[in-house]
Protein backbone atom coordinates (compact mmCIF):
# COMPACT_ATOMS: atom_id res chain seq x y z
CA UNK A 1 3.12 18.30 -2.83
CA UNK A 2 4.14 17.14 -5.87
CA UNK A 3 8.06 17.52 -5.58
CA UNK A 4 7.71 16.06 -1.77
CA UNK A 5 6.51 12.82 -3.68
CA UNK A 6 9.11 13.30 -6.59
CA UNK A 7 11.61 13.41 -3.45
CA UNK A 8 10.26 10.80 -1.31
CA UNK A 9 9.87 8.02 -4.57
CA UNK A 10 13.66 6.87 -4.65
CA UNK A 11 13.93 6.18 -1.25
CA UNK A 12 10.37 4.27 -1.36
CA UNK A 13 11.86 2.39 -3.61
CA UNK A 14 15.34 1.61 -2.02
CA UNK A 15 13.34 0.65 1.34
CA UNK A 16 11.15 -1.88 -0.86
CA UNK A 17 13.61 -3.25 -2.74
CA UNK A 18 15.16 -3.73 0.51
CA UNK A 19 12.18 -5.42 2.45
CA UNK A 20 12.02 -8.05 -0.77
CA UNK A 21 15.43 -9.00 -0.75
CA UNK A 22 15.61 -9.56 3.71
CA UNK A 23 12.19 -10.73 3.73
CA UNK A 24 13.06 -14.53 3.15
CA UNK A 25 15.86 -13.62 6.13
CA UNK A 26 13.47 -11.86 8.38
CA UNK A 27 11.08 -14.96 8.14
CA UNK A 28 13.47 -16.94 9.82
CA UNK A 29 13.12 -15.12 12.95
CA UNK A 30 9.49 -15.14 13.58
CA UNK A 31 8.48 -15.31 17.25
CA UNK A 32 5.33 -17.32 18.25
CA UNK A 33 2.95 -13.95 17.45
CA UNK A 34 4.05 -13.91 14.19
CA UNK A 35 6.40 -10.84 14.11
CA UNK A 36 10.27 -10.30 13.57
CA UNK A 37 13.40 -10.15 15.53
CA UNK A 38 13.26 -5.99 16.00
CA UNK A 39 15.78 -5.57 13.50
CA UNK A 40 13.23 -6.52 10.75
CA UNK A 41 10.33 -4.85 12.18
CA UNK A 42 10.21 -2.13 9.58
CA UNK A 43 9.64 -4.54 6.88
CA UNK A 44 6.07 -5.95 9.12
CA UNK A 45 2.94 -4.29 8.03
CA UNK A 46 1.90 -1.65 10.57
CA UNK A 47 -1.83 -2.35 10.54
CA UNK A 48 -1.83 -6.14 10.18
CA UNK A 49 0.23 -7.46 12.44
CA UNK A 50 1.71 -11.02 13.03
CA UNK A 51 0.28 -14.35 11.70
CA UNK A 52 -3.06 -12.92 11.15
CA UNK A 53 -1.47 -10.66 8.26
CA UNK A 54 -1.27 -13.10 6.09
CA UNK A 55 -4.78 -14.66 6.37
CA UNK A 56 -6.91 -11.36 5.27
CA UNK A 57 -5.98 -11.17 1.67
CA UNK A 58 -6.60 -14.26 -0.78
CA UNK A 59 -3.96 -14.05 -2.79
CA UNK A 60 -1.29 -14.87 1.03
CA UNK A 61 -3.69 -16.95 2.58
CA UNK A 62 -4.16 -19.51 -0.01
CA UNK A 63 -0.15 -19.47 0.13
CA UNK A 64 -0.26 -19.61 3.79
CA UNK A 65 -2.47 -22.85 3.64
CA UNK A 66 -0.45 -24.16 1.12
CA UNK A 67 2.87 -23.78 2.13
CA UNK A 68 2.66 -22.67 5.65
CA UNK A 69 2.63 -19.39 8.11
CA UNK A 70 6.24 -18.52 7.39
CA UNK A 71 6.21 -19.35 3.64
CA UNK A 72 2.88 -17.07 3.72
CA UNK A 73 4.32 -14.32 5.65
CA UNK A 74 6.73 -13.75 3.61
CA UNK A 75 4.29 -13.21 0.69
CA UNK A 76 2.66 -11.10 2.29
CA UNK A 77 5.85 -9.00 3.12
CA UNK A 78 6.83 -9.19 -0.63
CA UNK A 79 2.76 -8.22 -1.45
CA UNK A 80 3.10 -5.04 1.66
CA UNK A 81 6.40 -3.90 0.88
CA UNK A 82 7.94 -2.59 3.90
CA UNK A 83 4.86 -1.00 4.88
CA UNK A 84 5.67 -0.02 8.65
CA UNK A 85 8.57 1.94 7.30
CA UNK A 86 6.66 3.61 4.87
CA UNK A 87 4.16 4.44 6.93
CA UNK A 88 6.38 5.88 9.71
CA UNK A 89 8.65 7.63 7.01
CA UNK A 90 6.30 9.27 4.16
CA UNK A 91 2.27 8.54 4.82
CA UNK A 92 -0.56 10.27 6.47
CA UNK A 93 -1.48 9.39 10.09
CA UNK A 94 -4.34 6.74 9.90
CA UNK A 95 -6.13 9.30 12.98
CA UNK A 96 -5.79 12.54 10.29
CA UNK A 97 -8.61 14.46 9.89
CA UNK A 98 -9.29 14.73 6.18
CA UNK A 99 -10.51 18.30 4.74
CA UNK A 100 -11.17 19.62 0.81
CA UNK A 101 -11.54 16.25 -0.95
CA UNK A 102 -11.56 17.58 -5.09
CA UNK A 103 -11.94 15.03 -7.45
CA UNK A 104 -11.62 15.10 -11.23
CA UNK A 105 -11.96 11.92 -13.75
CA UNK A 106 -13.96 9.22 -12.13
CA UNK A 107 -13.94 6.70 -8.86
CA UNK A 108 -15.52 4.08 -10.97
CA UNK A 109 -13.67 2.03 -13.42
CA UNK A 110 -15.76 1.51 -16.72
CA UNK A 111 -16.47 -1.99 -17.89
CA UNK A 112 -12.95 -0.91 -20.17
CA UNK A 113 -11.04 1.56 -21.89
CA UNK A 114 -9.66 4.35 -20.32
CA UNK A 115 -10.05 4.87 -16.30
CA UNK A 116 -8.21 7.99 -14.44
CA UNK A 117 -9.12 9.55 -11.17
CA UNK A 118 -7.18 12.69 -9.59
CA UNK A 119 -7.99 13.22 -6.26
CA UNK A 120 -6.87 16.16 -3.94
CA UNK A 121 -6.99 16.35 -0.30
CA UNK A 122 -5.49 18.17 2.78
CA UNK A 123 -4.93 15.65 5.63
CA UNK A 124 -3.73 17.84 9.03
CA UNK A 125 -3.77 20.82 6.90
CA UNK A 126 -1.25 19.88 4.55
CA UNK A 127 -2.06 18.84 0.80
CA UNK A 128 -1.72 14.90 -0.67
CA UNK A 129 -2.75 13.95 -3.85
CA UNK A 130 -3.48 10.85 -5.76
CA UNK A 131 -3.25 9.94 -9.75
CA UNK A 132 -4.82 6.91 -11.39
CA UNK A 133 -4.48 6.40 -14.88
CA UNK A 134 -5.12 2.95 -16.88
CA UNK A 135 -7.15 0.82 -19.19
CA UNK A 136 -9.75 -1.57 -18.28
CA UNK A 137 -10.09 -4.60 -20.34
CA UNK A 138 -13.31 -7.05 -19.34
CA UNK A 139 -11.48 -9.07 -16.72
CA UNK A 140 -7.99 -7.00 -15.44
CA UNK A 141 -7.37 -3.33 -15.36
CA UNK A 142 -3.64 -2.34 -15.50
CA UNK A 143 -3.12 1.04 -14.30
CA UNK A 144 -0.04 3.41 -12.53
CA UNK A 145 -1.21 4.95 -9.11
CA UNK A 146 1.13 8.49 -8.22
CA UNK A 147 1.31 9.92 -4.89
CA UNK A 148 -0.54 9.08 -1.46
CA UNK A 149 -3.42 6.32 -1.43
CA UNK A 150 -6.38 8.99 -1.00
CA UNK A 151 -8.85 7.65 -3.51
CA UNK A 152 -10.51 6.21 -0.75
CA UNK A 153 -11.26 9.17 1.18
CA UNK A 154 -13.03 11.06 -1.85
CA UNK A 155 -15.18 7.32 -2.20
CA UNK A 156 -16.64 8.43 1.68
CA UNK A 157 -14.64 5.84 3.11
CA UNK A 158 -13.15 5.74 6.43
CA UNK A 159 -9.34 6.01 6.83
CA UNK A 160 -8.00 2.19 7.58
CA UNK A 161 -5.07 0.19 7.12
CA UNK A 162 -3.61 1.60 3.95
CA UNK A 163 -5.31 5.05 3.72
CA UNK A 164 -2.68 7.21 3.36
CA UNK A 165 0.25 5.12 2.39
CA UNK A 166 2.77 6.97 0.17
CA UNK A 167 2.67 4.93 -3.05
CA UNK A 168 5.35 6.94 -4.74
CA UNK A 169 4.71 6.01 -8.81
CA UNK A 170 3.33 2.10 -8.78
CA UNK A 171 2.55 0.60 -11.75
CA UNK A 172 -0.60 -1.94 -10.66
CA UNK A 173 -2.67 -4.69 -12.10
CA UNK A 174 -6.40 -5.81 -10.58
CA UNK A 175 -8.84 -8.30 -11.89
């Protein structure tokens, strides 16, 4: 598992660096629901689709109302980087069933200082992972996430949206 994400990380990158460089382009085709001449369709979110993307994070929808649905789709295609072809190419179906969560280090940030989390799964039978390691100061929490978005599973969570994407070795910020 770990050299299939060592494998699949370039090309996650290539494909996003891709999607933020055509997503200005791709904007320009919108159709009335929101979504991209076919050529760009691998750059569209796979689970949010069309103008309603957009509007369910904070961060794109107080661009959207600012600046308008195209200006705020293609935020939100810069925020989701190519996540249809990521999806298609290197995640976990959203349907999998999800056997022998481990977990070591903890779900819960701390109110700061060091946070990790390693989580193990099998998904179909076959193993993912997931690393978090970071520090939490009071307000933000800068961290690097390895491997498949699985966290949520071991937190009891149902599989949605993201769980499952391939997240390859992401540096992150929250707060």
């Amino acid at each position: 598992m770990f050299v299939k994400a060592l494998l699949f990380t370039p090309l996650a990158y290539i494909i996003r660096l891709a999607s933020l460089v055509l997503a200005p382009v791709a904007v320009l085709t919108l159709n009335s629901e929101g979504r991209p001449w076919w050529v760009f369709r691998w750059i569209e979110t796979h689970d949010d689709i069309g103008w309603n993307g957009p509007l369910t994070e904070r961060p794109t929808r107080e661009k959207t109302e600012k600046y308008g649905r195209r200006v705020g789709m293609m935020f939100w295609w810069w925020r989701n980087q190519a996540y249809s072809a990521q999806y298609h190419l290197f995640s976990i179906p959203i349907d999998a069933e999800y056997t022998d969560v481990k977990l070591w280090g903890q779900l819960r940030r701390p109110e700061r200082g060091l946070w990790w989390a390693y989580v193990t799964v099998k998904a179909n039978g076959k193993p993912y992972f997931e690393f978090r390691v970071g520090w939490v100061f009071s307000a933000v929490t800068i961290y690097v996430r390895v491997g498949w978005k699985v966290v949520p599973i071991a937190q009891g969570k149902k599989a949605k949206g993201s769980t499952g994407m391939f997240t390859g070795f992401t540096p992150r910020t929250d707060g």
